[in-house]
C-alpha atoms as a PDB file:
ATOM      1  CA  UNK A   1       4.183 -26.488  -2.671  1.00  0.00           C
ATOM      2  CA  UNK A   2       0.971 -28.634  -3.235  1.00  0.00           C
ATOM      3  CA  UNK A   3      -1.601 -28.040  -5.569  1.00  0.00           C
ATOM      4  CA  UNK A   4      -4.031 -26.695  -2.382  1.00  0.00           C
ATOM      5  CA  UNK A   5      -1.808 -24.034  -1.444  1.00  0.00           C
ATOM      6  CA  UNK A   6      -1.944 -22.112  -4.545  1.00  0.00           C
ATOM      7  CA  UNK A   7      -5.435 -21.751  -4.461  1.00  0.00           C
ATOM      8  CA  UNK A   8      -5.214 -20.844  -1.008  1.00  0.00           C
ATOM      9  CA  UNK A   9      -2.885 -18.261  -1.967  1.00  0.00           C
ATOM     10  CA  UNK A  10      -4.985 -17.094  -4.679  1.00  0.00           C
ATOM     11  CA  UNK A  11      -7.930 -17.181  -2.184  1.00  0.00           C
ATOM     12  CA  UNK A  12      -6.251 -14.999   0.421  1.00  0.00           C
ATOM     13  CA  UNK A  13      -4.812 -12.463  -2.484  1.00  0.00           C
ATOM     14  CA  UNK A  14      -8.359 -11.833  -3.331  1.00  0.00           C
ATOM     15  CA  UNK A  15      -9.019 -10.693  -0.114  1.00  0.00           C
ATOM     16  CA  UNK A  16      -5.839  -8.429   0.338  1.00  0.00           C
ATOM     17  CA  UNK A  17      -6.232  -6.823  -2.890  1.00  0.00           C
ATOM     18  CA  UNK A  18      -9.636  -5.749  -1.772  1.00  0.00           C
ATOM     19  CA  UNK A  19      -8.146  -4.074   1.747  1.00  0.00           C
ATOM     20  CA  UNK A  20      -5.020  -2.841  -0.095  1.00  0.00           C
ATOM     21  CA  UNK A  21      -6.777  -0.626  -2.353  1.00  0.00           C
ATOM     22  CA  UNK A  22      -9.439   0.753   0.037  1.00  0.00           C
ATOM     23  CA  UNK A  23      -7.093   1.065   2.900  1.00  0.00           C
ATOM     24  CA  UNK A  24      -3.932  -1.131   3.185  1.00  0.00           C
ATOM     25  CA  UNK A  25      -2.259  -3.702   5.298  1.00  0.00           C
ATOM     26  CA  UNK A  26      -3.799  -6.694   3.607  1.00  0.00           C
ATOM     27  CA  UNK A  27       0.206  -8.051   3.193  1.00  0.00           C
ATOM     28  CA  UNK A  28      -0.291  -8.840   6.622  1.00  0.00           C
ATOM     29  CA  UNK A  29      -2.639 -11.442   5.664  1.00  0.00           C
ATOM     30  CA  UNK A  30      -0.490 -12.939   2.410  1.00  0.00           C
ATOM     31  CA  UNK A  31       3.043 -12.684   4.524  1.00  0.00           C
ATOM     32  CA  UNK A  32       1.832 -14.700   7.083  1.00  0.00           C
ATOM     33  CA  UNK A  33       0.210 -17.413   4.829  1.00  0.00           C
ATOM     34  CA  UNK A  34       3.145 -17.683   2.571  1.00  0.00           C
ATOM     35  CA  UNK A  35       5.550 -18.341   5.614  1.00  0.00           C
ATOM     36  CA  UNK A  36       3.125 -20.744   6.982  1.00  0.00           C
ATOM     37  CA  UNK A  37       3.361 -22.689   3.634  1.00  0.00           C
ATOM     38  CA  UNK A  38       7.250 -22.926   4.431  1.00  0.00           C
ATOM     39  CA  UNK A  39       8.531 -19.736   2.371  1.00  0.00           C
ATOM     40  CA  UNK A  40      11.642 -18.008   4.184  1.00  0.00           C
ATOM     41  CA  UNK A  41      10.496 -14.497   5.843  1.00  0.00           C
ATOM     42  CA  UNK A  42      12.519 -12.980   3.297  1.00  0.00           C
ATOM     43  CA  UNK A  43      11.040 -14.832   0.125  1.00  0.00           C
ATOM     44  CA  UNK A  44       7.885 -14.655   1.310  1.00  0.00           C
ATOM     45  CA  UNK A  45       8.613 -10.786   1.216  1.00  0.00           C
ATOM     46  CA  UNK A  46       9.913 -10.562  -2.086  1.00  0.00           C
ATOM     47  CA  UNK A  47       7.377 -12.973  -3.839  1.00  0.00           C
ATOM     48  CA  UNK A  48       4.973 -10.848  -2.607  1.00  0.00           C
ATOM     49  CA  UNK A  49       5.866  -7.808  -4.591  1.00  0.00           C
ATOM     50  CA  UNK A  50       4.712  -9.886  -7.361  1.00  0.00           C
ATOM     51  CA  UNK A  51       0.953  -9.559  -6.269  1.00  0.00           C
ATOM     52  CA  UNK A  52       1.713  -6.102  -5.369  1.00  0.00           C
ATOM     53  CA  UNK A  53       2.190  -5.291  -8.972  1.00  0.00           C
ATOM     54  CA  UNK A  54      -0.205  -7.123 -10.660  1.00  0.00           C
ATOM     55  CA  UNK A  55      -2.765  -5.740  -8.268  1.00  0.00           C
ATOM     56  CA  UNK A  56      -1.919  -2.117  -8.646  1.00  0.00           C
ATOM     57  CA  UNK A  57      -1.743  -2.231 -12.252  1.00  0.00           C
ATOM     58  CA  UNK A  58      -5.245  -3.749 -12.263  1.00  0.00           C
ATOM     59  CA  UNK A  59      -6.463  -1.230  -9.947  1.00  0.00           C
ATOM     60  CA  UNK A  60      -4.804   1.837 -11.930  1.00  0.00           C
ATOM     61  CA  UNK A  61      -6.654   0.555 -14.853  1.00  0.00           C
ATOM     62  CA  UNK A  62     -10.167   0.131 -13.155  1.00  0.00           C
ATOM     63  CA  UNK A  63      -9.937   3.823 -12.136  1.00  0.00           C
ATOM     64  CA  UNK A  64      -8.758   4.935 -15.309  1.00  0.00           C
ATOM     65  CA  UNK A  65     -11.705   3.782 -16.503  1.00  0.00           C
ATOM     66  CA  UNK A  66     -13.936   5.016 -14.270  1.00  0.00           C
ATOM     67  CA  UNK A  67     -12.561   8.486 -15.483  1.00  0.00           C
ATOM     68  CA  UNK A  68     -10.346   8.690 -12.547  1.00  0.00           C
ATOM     69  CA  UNK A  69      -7.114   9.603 -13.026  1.00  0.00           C
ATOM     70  CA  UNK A  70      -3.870  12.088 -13.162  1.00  0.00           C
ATOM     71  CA  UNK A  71      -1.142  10.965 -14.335  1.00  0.00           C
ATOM     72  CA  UNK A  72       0.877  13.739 -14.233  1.00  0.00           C
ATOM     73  CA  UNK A  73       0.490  14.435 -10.017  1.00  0.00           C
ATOM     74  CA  UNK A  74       0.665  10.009  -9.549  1.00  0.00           C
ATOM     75  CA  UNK A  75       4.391  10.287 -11.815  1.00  0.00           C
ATOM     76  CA  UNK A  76       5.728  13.117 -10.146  1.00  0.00           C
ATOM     77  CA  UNK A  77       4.755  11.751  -6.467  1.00  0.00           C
ATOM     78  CA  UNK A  78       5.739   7.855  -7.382  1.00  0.00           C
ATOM     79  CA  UNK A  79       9.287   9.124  -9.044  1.00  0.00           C
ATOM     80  CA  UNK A  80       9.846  10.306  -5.513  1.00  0.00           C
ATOM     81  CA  UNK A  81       9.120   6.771  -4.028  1.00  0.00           C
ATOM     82  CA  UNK A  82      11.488   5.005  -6.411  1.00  0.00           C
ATOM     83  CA  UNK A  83      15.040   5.492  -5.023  1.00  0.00           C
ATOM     84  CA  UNK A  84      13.643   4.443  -1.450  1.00  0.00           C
ATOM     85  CA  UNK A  85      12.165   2.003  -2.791  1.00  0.00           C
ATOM     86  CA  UNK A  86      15.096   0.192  -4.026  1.00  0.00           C
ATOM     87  CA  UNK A  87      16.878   1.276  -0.588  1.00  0.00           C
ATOM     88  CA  UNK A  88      14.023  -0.515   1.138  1.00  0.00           C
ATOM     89  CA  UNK A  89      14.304  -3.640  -0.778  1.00  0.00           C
ATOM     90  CA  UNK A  90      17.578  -4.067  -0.237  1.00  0.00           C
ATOM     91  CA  UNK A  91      17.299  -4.150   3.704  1.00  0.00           C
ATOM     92  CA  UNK A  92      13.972  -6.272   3.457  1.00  0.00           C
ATOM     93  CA  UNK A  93      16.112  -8.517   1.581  1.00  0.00           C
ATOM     94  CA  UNK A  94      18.729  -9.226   4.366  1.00  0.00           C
ATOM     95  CA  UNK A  95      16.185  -8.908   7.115  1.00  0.00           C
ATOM     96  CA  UNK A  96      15.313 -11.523   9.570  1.00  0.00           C
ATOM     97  CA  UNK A  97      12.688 -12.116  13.051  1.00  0.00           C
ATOM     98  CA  UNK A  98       9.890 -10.079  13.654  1.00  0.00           C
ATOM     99  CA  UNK A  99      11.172  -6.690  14.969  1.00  0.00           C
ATOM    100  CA  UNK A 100       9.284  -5.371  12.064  1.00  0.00           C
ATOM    101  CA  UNK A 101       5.716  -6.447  13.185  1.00  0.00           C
ATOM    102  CA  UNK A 102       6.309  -4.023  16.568  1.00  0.00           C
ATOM    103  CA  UNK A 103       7.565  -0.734  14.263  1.00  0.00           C
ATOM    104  CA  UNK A 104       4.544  -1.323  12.380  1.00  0.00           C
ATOM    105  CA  UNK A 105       2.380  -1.843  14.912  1.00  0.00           C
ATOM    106  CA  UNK A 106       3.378   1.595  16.109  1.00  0.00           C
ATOM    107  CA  UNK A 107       3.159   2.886  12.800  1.00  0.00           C
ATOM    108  CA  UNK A 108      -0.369   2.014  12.336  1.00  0.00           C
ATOM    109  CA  UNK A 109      -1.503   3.309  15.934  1.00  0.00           C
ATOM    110  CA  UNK A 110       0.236   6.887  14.875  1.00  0.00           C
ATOM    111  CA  UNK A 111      -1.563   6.904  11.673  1.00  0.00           C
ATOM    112  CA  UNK A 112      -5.164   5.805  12.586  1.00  0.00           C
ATOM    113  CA  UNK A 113      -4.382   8.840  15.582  1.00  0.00           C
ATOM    114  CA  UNK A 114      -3.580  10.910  12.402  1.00  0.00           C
ATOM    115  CA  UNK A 115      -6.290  10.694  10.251  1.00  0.00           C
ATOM    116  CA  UNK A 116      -9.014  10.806  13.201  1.00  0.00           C
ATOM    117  CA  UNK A 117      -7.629  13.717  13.765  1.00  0.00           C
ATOM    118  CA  UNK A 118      -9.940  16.522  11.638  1.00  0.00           C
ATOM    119  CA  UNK A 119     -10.534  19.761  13.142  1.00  0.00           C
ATOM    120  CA  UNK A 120     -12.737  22.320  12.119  1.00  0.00           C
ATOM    121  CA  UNK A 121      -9.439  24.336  11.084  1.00  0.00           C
ATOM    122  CA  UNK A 122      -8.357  22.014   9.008  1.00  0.00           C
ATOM    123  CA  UNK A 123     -11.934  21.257   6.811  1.00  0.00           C
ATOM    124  CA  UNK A 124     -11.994  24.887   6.356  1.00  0.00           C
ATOM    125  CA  UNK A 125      -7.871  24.799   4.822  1.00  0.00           C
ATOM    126  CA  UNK A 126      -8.961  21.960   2.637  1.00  0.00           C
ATOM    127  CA  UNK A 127     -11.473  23.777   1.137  1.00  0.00           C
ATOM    128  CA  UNK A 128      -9.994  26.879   0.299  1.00  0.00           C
ATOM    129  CA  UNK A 129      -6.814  27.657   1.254  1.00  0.00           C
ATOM    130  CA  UNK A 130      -4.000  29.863   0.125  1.00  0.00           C
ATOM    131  CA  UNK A 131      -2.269  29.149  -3.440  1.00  0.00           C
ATOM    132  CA  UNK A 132       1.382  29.338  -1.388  1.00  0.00           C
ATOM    133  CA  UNK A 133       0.424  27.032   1.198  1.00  0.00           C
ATOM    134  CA  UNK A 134      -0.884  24.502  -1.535  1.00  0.00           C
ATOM    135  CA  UNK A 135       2.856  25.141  -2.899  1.00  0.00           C
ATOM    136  CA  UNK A 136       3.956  23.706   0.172  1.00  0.00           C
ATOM    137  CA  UNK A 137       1.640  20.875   1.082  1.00  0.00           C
ATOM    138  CA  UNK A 138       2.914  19.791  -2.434  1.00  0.00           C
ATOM    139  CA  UNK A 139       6.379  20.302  -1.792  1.00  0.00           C
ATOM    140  CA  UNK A 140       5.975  18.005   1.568  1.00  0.00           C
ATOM    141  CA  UNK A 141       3.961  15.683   0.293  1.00  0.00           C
ATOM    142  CA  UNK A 142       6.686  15.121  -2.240  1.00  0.00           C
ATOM    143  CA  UNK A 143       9.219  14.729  -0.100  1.00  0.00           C
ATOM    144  CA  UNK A 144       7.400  12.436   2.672  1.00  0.00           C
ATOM    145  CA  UNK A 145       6.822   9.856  -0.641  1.00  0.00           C
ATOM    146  CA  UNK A 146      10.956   9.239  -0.301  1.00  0.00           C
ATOM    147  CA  UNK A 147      10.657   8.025   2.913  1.00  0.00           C
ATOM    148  CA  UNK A 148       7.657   6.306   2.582  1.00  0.00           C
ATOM    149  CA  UNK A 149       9.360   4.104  -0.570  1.00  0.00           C
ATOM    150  CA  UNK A 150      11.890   3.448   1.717  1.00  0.00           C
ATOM    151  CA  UNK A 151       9.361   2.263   4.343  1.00  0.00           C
ATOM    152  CA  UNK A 152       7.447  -0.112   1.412  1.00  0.00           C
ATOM    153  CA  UNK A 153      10.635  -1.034  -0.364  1.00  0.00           C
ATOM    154  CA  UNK A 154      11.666  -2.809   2.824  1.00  0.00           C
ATOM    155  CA  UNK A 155       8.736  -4.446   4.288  1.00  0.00           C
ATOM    156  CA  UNK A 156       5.380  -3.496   1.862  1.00  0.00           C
ATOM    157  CA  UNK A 157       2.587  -4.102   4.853  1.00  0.00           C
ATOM    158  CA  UNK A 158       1.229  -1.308   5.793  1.00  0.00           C
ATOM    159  CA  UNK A 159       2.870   1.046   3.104  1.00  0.00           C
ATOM    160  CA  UNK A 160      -0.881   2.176   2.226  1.00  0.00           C
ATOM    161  CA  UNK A 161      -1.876   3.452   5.455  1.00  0.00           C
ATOM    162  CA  UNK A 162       1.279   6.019   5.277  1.00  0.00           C
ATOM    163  CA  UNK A 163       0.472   7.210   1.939  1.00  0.00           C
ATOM    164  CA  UNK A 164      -2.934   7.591   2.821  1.00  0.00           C
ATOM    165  CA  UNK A 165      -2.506   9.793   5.319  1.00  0.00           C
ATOM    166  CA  UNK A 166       0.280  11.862   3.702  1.00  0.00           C
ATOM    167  CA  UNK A 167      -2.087  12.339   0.663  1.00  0.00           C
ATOM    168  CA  UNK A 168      -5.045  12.969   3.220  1.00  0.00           C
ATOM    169  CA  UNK A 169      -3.774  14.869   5.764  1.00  0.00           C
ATOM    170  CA  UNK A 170      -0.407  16.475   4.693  1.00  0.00           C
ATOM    171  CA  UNK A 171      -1.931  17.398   0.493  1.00  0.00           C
ATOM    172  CA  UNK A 172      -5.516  17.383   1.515  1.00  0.00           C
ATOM    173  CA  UNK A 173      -7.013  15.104  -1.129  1.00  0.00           C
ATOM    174  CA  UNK A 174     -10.055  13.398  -0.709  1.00  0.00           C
ATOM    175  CA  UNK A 175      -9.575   9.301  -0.153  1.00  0.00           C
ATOM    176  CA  UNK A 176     -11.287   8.842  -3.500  1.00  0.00           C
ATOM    177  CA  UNK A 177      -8.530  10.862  -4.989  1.00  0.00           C
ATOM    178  CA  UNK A 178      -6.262   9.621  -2.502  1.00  0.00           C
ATOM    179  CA  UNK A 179      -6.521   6.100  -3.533  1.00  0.00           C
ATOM    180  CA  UNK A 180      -6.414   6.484  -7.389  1.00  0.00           C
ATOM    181  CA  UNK A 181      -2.567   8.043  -6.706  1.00  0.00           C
ATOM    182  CA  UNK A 182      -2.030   5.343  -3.986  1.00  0.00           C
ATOM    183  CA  UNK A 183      -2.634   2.788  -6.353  1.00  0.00           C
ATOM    184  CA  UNK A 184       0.156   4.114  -9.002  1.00  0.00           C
ATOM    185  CA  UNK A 185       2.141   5.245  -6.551  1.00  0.00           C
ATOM    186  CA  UNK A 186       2.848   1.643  -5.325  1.00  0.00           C
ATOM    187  CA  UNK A 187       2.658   0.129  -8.487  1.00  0.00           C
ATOM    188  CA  UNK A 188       5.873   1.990  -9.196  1.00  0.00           C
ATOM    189  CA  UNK A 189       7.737   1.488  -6.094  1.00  0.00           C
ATOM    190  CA  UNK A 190       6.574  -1.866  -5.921  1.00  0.00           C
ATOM    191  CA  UNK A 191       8.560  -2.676  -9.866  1.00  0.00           C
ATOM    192  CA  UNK A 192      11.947  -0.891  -8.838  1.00  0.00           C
ATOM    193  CA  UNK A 193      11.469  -2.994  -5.181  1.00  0.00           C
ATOM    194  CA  UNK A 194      11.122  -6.347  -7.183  1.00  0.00           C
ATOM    195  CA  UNK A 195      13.981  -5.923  -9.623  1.00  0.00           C
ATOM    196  CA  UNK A 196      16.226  -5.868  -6.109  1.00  0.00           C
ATOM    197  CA  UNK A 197      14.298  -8.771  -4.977  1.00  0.00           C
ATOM    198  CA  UNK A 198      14.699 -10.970  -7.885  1.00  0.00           C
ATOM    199  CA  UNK A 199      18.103  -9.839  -7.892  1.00  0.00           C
ATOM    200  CA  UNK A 200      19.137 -11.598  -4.461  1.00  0.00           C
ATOM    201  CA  UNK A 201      16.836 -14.858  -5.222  1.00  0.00           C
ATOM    202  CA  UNK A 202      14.325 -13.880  -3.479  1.00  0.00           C
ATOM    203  CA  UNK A 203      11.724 -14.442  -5.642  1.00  0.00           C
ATOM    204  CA  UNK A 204       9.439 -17.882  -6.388  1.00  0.00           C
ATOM    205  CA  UNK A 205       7.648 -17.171  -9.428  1.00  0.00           C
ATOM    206  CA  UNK A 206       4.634 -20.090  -9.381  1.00  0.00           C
ATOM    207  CA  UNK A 207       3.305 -18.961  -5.790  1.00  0.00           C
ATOM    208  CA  UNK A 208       3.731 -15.399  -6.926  1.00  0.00           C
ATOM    209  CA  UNK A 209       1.648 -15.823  -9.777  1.00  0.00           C
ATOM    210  CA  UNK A 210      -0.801 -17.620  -7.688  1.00  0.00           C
ATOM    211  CA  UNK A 211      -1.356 -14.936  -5.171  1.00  0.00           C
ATOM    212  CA  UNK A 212      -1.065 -12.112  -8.205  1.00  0.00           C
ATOM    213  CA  UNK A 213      -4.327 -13.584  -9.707  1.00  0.00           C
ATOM    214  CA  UNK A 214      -6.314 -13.405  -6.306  1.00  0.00           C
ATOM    215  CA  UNK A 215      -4.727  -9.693  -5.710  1.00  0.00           C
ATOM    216  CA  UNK A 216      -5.436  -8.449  -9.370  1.00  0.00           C
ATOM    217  CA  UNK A 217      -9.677  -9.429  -8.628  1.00  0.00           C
ATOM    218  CA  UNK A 218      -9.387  -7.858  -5.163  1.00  0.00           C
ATOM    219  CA  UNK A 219      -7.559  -4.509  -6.331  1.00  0.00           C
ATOM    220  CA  UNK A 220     -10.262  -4.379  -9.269  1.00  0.00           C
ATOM    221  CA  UNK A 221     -13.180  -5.097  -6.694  1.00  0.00           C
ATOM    222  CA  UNK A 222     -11.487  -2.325  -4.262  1.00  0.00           C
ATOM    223  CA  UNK A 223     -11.259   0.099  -7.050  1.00  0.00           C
ATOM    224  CA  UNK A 224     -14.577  -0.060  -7.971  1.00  0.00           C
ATOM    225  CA  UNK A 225     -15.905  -0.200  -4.396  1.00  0.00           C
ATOM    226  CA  UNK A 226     -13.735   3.391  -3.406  1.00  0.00           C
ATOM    227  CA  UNK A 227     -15.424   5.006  -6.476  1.00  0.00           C
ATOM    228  CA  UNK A 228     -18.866   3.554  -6.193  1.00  0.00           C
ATOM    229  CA  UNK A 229     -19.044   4.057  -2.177  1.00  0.00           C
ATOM    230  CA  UNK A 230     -17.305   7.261  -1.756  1.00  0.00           C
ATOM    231  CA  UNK A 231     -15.098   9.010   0.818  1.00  0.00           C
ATOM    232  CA  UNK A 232     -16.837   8.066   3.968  1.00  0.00           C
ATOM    233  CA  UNK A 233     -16.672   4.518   3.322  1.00  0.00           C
ATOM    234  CA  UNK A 234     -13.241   4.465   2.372  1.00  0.00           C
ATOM    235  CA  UNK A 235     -12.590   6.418   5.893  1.00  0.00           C
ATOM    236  CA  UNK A 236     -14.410   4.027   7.788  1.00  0.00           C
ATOM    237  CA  UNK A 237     -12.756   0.956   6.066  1.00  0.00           C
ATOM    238  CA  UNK A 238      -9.753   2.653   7.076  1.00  0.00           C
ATOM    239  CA  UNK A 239     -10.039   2.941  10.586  1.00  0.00           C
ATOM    240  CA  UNK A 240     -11.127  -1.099  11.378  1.00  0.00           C
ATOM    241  CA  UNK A 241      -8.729  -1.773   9.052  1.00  0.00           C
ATOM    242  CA  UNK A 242      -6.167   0.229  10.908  1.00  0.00           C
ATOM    243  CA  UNK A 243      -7.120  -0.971  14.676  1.00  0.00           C
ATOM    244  CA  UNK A 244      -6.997  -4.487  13.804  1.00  0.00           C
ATOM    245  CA  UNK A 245      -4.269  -4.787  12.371  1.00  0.00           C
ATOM    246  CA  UNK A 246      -2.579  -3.073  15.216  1.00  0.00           C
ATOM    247  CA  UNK A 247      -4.394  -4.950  17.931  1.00  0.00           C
ATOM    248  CA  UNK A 248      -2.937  -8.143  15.886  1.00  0.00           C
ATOM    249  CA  UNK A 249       0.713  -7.146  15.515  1.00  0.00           C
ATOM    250  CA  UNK A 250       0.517  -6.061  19.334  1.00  0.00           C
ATOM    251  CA  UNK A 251      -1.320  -9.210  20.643  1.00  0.00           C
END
């Protein structure tokens, strides 16, 4: 790689840290760009995981800070993540063309349905609702995370959007709240995902680092922006975010 396109990595990881942490999907900006600069599909997915955790443990930290955190609930749901995770990474390893950019597409459409969706029933739940049904929500929520490492062990873009809306809709925490777990919740995933990644050579370290620096700003700018502008602007963040990266997979 030439000297240019490392800063243009760093460049575009600046800007994808700042969508990952207030929504998601900003690998669909840094996948892209790192195959256009002539990295294989599936080295281009593994050296992203690299920015993934810098960014997330820059972002964990900023909230931490901020006085938001809990540790406890982001272990407990990220444990959960971990064994898919590495399930994940092993298929995104082997995995070639673009079938991928349609299943997310259709992944994206289904969540952005999903968290539009807020009936009066459901405010009034979030509010106050029974201590056995909280029981469950947790139980679910818990269980969904599995799937969901799988999901962002094997292809990472768009992985925020699902925990979003599990943590939103299925747990019913606020997005501020939301995105403080989200953050450590990939960060963990994201580690056990690499180790598989460097395993199999699918790794290049210098562009890595290159896009981790632009990331690690963005996911500290993000963090600060989800605190310091609240829920609603997280939610509508969400949704552009959301359609247009549909409308691009699709079109």
């Amino acid at each position: 790689m030439e000297l240019w396109q490392y800063f243009l990595l760093t460049g575009v990881g600046l800007v994808a840290g700042i969508i990952n942490v207030i929504a998601g999907g900003g690998s669909l900006l840094t996948l892209p760009v790192m195959i256009l600069t002539g990295l294989p599909a599936p080295v281009a997915n593994g050296t992203n995981r690299v920015a993934i955790l810098a960014q997330n443990i820059t972002a964990v930290s900023a909230f931490r800070k901020k006085g938001f955190s809990d540790f406890r609930r982001s272990i407990t749901l990220a444990l959960c993540t971990v064994p898919g995770g590495l399930a994940g990474a092993w298929c995104g390893a082997m995995v070639r063309g673009e079938l991928f950019n349609r299943i997310l597409a259709g992944v994206m459409i289904g969540v952005v349905i999903l968290m539009a969706t807020k009936s009066r029933k459901v405010a009034e739940k979030r509010e106050a609702g029974p201590v056995a049904d909280q029981k469950r929500r947790l139980v679910i929520g818990h269980i969904c995370m599995f799937f969901i490492g799988f999901y962002g062990g094997f292809i990472q873009a768009g992985v925020g959007f699902l925990i979003m809306a599990t943590l939103n809709k299925v747990m019913r925490l606020d997005l501020v709240e939301v995105n403080m777990h989200k953050v450590f919740i990939v960060g963990a995933f994201t580690l056990a995902a690499l180790f598989v990644f460097v395993g199999t050579g699918n790794v290049l370290w210098l562009p890595g680092i290159a896009l981790a620096i632009g990331n690690s700003a963005g996911g500290w700018i993000g963090s600060h922006l989800t605190i310091s502008k609240g829920e609603v602007f997280v939610r509508r963040f969400l949704y552009i975010a959301l359609i247009v990266m549909a409308v691009k997979l699709l079109f």
